[in-house]
N, C-alpha and C. Protein backbone atom coordinates (compact mmCIF):
# COMPACT_ATOMS: atom_id res chain seq x y z
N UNK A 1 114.25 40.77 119.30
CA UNK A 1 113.39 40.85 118.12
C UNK A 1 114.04 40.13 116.96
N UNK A 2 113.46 39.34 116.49
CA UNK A 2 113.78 38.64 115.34
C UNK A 2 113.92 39.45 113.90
N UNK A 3 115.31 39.15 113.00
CA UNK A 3 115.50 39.45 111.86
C UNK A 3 114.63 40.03 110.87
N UNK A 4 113.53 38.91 111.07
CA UNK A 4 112.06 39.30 109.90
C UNK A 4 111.65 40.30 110.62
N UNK A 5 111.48 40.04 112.08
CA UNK A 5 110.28 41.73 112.38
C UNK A 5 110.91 42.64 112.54
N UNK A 6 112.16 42.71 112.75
CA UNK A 6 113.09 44.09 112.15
C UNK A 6 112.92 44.55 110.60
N UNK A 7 113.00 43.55 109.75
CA UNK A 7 112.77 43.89 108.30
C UNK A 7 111.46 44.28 108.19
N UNK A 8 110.57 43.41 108.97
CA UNK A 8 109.05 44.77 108.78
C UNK A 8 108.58 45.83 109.07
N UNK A 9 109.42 45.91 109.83
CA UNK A 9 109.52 47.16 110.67
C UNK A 9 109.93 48.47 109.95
N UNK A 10 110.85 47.98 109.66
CA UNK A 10 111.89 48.80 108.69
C UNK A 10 111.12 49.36 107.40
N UNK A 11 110.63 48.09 106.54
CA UNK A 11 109.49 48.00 105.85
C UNK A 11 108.43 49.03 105.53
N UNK A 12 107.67 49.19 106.82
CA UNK A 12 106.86 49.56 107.83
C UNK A 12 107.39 51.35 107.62
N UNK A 13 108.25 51.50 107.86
CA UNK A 13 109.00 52.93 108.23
C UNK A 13 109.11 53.84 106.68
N UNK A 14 109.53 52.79 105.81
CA UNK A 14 109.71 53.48 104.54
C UNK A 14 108.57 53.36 103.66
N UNK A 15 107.03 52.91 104.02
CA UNK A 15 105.76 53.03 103.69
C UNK A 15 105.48 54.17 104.13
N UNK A 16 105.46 54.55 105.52
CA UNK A 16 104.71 55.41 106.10
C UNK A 16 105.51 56.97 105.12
N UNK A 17 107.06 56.95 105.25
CA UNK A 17 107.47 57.80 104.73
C UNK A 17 107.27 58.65 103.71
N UNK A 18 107.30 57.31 102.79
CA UNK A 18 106.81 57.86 101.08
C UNK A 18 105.19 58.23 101.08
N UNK A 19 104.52 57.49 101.51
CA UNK A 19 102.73 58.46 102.20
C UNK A 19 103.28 60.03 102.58
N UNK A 20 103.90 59.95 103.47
CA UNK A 20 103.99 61.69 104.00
C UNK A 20 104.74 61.93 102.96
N UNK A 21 105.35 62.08 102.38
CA UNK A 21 106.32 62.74 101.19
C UNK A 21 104.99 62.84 100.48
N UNK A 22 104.47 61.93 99.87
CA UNK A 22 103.32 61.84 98.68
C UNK A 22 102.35 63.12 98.87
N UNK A 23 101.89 62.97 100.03
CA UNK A 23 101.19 63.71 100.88
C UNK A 23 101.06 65.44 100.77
N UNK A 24 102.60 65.51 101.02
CA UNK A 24 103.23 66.84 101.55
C UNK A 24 103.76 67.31 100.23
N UNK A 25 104.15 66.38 98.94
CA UNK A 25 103.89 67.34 97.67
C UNK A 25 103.05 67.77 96.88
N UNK A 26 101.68 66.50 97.40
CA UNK A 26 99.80 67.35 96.93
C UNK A 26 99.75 68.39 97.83
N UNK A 27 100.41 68.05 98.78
CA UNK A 27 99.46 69.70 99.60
C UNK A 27 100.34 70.86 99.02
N UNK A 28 101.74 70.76 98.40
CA UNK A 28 102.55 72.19 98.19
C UNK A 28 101.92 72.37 96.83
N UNK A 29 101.59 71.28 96.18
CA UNK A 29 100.73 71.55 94.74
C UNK A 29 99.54 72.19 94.71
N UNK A 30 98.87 72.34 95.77
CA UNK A 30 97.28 72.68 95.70
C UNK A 30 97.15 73.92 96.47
N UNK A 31 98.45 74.50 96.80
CA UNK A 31 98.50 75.81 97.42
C UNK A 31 98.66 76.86 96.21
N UNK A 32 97.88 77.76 96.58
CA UNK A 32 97.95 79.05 95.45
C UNK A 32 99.05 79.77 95.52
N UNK A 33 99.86 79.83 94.02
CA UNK A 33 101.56 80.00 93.77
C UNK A 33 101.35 81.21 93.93
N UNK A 34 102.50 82.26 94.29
CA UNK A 34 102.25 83.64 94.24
C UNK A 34 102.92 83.95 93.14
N UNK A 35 102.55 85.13 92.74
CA UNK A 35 103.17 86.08 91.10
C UNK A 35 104.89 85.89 91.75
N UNK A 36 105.19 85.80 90.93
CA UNK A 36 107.23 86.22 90.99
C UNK A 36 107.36 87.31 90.71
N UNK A 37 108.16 88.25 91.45
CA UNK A 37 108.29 89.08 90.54
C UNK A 37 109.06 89.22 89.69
N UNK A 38 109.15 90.30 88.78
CA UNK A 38 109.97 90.31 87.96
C UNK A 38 110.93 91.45 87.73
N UNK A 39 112.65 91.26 87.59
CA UNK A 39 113.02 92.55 87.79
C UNK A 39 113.16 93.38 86.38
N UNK A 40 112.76 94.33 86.89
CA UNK A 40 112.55 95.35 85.51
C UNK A 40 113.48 96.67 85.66
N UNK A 41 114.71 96.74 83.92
CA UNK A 41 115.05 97.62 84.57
C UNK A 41 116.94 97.15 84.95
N UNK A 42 117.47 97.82 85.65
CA UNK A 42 119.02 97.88 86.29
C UNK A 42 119.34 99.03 86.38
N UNK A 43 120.68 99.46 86.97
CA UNK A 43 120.91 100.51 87.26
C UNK A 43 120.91 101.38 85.92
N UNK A 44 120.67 103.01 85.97
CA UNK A 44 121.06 103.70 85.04
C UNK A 44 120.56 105.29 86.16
N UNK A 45 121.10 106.38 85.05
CA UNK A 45 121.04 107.78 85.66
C UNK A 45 120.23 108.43 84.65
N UNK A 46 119.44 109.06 84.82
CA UNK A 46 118.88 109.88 84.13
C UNK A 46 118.53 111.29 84.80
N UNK A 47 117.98 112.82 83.63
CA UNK A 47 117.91 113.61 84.28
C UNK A 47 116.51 113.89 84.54
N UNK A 48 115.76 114.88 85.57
CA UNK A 48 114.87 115.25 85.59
C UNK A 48 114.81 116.11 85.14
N UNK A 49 113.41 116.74 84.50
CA UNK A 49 112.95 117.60 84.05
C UNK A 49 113.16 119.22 84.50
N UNK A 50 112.46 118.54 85.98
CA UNK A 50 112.45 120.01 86.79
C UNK A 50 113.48 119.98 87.78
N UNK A 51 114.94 119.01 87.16
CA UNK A 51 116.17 119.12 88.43
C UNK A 51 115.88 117.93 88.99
N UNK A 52 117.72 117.63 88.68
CA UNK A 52 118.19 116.85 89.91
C UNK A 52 118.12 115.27 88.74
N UNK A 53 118.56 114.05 89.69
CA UNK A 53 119.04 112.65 88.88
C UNK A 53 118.07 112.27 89.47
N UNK A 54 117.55 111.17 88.80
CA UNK A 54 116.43 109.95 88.59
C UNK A 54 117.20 108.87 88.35
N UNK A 55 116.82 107.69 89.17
CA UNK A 55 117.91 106.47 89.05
C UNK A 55 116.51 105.17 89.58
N UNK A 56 117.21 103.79 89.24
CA UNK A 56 116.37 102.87 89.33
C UNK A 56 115.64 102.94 90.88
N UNK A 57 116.62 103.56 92.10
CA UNK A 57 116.41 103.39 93.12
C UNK A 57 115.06 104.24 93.45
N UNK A 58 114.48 105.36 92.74
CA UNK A 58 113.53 106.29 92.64
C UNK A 58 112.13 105.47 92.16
N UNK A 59 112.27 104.17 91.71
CA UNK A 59 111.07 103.75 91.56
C UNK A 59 110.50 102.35 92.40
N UNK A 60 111.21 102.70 93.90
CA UNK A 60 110.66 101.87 94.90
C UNK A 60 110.21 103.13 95.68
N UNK A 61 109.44 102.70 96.50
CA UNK A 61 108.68 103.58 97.52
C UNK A 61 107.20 103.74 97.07
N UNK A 62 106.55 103.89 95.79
CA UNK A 62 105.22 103.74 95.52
C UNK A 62 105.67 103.00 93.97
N UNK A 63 103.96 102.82 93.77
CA UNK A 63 104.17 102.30 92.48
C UNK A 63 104.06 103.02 91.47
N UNK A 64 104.45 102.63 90.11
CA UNK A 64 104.88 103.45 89.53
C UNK A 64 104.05 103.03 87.77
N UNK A 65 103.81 104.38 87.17
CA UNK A 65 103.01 103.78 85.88
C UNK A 65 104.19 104.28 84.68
N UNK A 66 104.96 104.11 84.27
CA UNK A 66 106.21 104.14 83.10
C UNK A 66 105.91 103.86 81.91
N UNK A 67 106.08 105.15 81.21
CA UNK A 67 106.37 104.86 79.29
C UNK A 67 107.52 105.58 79.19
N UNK A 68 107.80 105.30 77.79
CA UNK A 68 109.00 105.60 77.14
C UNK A 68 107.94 106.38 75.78
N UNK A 69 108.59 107.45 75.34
CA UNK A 69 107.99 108.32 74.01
C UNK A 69 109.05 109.57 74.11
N UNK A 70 108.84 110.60 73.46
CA UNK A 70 108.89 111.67 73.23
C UNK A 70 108.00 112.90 73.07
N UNK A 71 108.66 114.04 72.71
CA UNK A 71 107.29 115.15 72.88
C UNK A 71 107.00 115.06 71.56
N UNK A 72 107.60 115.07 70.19
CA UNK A 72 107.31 115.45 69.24
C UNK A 72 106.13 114.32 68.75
N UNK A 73 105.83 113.51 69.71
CA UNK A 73 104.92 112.43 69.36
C UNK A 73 103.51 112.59 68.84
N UNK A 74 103.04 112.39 67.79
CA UNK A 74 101.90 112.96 67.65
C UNK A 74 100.69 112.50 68.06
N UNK A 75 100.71 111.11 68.33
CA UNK A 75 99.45 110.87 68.90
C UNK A 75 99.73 109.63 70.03
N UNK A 76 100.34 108.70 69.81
CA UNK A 76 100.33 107.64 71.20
C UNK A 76 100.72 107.84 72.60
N UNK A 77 102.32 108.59 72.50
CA UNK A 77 102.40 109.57 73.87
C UNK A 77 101.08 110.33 74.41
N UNK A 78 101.05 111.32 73.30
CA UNK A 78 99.88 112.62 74.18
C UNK A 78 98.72 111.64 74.73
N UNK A 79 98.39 110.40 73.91
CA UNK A 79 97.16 110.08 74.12
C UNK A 79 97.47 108.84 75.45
N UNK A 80 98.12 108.51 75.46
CA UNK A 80 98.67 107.65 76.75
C UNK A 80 99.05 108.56 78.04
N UNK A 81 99.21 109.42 77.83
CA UNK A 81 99.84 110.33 79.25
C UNK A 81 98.03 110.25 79.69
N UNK A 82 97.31 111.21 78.88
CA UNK A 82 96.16 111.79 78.87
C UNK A 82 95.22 110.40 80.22
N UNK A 83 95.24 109.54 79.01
CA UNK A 83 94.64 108.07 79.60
C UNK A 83 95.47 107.64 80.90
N UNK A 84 96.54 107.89 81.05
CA UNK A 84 97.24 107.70 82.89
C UNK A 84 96.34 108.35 83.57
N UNK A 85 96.84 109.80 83.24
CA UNK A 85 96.49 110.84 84.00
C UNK A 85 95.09 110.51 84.59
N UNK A 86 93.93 110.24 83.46
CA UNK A 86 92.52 110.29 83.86
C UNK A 86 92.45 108.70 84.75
N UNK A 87 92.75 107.77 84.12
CA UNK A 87 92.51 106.58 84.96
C UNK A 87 92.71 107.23 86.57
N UNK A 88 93.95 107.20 86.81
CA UNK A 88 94.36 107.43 88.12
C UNK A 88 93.55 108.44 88.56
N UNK A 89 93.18 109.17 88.12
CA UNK A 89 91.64 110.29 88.41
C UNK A 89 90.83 109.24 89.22
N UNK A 90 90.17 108.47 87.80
CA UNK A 90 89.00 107.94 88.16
C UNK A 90 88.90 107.09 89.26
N UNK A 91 90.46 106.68 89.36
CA UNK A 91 90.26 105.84 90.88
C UNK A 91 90.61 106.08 92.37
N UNK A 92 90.29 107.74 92.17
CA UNK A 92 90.64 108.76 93.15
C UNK A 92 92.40 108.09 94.02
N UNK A 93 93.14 108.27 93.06
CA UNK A 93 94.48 108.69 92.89
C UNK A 93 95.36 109.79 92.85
N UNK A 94 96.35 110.08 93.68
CA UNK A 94 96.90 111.20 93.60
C UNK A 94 98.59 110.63 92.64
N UNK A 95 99.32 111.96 92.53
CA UNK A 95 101.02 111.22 92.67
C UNK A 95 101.57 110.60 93.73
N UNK A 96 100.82 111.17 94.69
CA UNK A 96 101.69 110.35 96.54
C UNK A 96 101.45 108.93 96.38
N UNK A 97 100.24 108.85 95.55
CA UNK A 97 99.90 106.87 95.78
C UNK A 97 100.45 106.17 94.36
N UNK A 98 100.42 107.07 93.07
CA UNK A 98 101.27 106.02 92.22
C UNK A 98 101.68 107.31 91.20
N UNK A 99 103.18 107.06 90.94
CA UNK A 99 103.63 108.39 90.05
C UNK A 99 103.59 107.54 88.58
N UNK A 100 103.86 109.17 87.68
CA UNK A 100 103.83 108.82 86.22
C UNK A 100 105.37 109.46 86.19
N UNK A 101 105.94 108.26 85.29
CA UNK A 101 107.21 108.52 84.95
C UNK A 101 107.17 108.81 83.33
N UNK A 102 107.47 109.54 82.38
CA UNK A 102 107.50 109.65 81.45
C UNK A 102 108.92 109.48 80.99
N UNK A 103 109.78 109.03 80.00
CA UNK A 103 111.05 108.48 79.92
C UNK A 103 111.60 109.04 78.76
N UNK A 104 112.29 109.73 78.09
CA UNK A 104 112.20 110.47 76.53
C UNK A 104 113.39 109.14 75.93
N UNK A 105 112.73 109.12 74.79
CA UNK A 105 113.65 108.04 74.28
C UNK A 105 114.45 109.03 72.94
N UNK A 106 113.94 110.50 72.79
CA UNK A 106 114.89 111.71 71.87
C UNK A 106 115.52 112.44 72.37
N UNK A 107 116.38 112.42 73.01
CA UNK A 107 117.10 113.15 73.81
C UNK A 107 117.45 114.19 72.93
N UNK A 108 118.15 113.98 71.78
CA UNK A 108 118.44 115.17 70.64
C UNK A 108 117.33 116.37 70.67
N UNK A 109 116.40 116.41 70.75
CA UNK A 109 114.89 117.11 70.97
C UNK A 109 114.44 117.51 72.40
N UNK A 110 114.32 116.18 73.26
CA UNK A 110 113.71 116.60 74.24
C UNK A 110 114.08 117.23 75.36
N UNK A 111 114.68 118.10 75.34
CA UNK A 111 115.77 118.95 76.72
C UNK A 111 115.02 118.95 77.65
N UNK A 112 115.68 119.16 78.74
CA UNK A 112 114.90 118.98 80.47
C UNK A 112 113.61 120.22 80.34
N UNK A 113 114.05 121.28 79.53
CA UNK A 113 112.78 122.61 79.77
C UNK A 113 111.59 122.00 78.44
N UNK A 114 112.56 121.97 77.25
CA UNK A 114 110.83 121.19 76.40
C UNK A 114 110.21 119.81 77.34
N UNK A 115 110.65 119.45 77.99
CA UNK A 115 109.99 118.11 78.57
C UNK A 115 108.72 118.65 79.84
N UNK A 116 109.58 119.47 80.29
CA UNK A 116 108.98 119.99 81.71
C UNK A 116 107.70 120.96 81.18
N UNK A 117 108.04 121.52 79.91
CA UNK A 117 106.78 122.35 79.47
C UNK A 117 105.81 121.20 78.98
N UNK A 118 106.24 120.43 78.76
CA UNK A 118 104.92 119.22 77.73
C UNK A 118 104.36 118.78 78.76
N UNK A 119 105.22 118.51 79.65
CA UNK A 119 104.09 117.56 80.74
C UNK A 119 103.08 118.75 81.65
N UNK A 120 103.21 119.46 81.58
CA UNK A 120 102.33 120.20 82.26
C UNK A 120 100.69 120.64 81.33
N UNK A 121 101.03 120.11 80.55
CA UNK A 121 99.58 120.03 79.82
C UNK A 121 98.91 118.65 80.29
N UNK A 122 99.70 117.54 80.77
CA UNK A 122 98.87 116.33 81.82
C UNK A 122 98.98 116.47 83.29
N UNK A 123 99.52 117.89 83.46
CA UNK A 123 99.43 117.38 85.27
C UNK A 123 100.97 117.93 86.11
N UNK A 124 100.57 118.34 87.03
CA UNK A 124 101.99 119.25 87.44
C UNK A 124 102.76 117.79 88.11
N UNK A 125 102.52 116.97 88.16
CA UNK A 125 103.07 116.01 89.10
C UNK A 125 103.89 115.04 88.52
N UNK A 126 103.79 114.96 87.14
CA UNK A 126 104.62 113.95 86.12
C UNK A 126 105.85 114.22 86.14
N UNK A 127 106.44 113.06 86.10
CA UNK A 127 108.08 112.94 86.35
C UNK A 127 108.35 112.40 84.70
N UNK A 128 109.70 113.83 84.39
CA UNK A 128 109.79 113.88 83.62
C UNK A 128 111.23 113.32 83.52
N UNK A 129 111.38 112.72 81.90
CA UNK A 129 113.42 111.92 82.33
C UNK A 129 114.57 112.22 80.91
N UNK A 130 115.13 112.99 80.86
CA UNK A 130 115.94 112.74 79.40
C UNK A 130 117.08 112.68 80.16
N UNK A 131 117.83 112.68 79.06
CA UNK A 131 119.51 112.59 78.92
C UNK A 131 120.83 112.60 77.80
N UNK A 132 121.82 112.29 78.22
CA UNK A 132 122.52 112.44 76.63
C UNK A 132 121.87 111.17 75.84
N UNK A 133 122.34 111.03 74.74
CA UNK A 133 122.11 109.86 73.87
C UNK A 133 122.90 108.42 74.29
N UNK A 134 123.96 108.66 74.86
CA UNK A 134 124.23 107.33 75.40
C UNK A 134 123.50 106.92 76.50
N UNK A 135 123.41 107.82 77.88
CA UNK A 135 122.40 107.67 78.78
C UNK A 135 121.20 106.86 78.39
N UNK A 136 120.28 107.54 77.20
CA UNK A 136 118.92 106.75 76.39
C UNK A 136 119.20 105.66 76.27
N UNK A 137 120.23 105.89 75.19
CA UNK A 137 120.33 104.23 74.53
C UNK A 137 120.96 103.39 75.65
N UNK A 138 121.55 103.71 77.00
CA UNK A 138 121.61 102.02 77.98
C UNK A 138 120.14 101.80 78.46
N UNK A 139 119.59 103.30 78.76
CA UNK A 139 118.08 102.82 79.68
C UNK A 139 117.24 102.16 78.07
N UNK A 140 117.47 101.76 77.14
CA UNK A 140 116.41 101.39 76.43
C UNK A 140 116.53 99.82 76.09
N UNK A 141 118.50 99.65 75.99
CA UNK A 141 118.85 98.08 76.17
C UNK A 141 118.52 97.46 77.47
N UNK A 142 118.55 98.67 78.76
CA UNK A 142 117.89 98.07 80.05
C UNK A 142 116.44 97.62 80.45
N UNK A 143 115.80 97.96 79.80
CA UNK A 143 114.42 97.74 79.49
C UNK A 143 113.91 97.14 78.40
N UNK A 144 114.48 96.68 78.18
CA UNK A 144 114.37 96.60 76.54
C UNK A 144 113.48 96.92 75.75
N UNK A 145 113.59 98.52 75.12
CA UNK A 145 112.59 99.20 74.98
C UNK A 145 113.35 99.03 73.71
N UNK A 146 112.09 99.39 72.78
CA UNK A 146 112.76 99.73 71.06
C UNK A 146 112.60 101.20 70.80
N UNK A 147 112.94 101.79 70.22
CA UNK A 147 113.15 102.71 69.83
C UNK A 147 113.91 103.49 68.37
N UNK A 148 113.46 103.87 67.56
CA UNK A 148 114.37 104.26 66.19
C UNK A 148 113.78 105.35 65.83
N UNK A 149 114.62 106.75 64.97
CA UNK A 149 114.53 107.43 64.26
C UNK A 149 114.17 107.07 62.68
N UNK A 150 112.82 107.68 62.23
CA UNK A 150 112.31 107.17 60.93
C UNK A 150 112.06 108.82 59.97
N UNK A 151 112.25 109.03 59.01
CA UNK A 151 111.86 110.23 58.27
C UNK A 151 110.70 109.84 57.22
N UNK A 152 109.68 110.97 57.73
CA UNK A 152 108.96 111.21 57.33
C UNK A 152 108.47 111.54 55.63
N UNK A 153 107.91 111.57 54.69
CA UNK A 153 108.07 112.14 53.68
C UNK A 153 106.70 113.44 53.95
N UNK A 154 107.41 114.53 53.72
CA UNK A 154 106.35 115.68 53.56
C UNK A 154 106.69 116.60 55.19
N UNK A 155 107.32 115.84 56.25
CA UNK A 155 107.51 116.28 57.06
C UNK A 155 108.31 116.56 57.45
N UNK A 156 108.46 118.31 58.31
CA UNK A 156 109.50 119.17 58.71
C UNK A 156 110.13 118.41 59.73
N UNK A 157 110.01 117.24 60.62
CA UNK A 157 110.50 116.70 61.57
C UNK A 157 110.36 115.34 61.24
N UNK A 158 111.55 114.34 61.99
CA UNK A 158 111.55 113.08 62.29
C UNK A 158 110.45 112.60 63.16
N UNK A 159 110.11 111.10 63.16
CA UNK A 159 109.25 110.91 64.14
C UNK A 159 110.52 109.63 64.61
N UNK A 160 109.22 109.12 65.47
CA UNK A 160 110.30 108.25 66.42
C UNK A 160 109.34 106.96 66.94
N UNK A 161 109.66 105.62 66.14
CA UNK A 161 109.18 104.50 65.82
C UNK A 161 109.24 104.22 67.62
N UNK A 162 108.72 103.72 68.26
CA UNK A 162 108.83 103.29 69.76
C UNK A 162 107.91 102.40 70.40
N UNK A 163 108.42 101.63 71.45
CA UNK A 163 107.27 100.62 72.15
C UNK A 163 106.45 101.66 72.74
N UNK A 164 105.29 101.22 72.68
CA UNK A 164 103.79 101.96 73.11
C UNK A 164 103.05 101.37 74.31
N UNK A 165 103.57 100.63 75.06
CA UNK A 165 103.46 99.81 76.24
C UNK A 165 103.93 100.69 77.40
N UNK A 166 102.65 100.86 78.01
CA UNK A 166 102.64 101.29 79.78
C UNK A 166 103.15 100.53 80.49
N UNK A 167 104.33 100.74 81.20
CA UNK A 167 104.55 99.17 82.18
C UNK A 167 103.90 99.84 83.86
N UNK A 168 103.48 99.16 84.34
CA UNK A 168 102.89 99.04 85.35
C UNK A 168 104.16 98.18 86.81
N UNK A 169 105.31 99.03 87.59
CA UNK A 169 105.56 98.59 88.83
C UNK A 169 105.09 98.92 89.93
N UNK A 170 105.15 97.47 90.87
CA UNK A 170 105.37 97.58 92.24
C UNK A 170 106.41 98.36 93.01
N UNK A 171 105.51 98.73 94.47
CA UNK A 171 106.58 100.12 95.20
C UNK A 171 107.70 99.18 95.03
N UNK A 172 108.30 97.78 94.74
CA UNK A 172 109.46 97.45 94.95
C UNK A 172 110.71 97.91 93.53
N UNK A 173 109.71 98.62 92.38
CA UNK A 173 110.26 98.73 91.32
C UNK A 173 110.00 97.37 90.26
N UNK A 174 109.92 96.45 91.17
CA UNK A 174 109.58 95.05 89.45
C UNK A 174 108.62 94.97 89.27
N UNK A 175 108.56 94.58 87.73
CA UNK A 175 107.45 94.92 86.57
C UNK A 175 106.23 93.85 87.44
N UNK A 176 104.88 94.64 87.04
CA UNK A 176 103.66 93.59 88.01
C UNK A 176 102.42 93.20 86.72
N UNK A 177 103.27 94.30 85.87
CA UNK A 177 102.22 94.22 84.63
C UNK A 177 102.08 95.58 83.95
N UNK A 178 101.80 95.12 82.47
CA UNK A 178 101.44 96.22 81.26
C UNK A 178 100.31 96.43 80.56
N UNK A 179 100.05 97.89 80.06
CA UNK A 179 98.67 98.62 79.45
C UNK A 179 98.77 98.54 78.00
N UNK A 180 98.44 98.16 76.99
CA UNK A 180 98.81 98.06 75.99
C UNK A 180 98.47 99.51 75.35
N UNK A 181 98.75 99.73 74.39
CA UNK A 181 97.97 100.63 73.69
C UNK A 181 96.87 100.49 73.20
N UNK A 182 95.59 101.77 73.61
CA UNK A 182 94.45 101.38 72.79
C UNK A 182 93.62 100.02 73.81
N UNK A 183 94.56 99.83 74.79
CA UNK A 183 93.81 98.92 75.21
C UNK A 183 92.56 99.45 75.57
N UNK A 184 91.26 98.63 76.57
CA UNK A 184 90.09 99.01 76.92
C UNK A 184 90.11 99.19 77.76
N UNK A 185 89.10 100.22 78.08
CA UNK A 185 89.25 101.30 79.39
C UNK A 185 89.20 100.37 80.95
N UNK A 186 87.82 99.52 80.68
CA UNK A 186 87.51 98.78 81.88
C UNK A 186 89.15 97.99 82.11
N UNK A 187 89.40 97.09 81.56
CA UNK A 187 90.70 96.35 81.42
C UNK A 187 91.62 97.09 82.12
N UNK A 188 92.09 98.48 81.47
CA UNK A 188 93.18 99.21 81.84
C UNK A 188 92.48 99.37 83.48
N UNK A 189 91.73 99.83 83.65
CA UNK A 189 91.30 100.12 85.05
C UNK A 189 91.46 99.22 85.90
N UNK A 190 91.25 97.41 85.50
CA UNK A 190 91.36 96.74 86.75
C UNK A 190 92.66 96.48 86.91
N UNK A 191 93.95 96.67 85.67
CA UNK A 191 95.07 96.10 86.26
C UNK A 191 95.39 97.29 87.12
N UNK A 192 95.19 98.84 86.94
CA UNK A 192 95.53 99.35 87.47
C UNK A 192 95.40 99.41 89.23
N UNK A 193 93.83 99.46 89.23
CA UNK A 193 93.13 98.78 90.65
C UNK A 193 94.17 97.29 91.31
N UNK A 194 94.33 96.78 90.49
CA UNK A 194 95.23 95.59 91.01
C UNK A 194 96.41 95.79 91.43
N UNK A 195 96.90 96.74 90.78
CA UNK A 195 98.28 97.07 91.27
C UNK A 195 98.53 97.51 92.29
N UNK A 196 97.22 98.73 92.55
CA UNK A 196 97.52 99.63 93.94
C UNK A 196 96.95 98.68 94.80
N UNK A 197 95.95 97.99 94.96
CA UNK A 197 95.75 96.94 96.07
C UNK A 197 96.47 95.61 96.32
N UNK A 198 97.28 95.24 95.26
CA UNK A 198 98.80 94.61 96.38
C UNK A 198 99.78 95.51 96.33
N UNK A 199 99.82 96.86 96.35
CA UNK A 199 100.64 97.59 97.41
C UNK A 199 100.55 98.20 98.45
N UNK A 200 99.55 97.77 98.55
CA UNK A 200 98.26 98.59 99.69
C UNK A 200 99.25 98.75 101.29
């Protein structure tokens, strides 16, 4: 074979190539990307309400609906537990298929027995979490939750400035998505629906 028809050949070889390369990165482009997840969260210990440690590893196995508040809260906690509680009602939900973690970001206040008595006004099944004050304050840099003590004028108690965001995980524990506050009911309902049907 002669020089030239080796060089066309050759030619020939690194046409066809760059086609299939060309090819084979429209087709990885035009495939539907999946969500990443995201990890939410790191190790930390916390206590339960009704007994015993709560740790990151406790929020794989189902999925999980998580706020951070306190009891002395006067209206966004009570009214966010309330709105878990019923959603997961409405979409004939138990705790076996997605738990409520409630997280106390006042530990000074919220002892394992005031916690365990509050939640039972939403539901015997809520998982309840305090701890000392250092405990809080890593799970709140771990999440990066905000949280501050503010005084009131006229009032016998502190309140407690805090993110008002439901986070919404997968049984794997990473974040899949959040409820805002006040958000709308339909809305809140489909991420929730969404969540339990890719953990299905």
């Amino acid at each position: 074979m002669s020089l030239a028809r080796v060089r066309l050949v050759l030619w020939g070889l690194v046409v066809v190539v760059g086609i299939a390369a060309t090819l084979f990165t429209v087709f990885q482009q035009s495939q539907p990307k999946k969500p990443q997840a995201v990890q939410f969260g790191g190790d930390f210990t916390m206590q339960r309400a009704k007994g015993g440690e709560f740790t990151q590893a406790d929020f794989k196995g189902k999925p999980t609906m998580l706020f951070f508040g306190y009891t002395f809260c006067p209206d966004v906690c009570p009214t966010t537990l309330y709105e878990s509680t019923t959603w997961r009602t409405e979409l004939g939900l138990t705790g076996d298929d997605v738990q409520i973690v409630f997280m106390s970001v006042d530990p000074e206040r919220d002892t394992p027995e005031m916690l365990a008595t509050y939640l039972t006004s939403f539901g015997d099944d809520l998982i309840g979490l305090t701890g000392t004050r250092e405990q809080v304050d890593h799970v709140k840099k771990t999440f990066g939750v905000f949280a501050e003590n503010v005084e009131s004028e006229g009032a016998s108690e502190y309140l407690v400035n805090h993110t008002a965001t439901l986070f919404l995980l997968d049984r794997n524990g990473d974040l899949a998505g959040t409820i805002g506050f006040g958000e709308n009911k339909d809305s809140a309902l489909a991420k929730l629906k969404r969540l339990m049907d890719s953990n299905g």
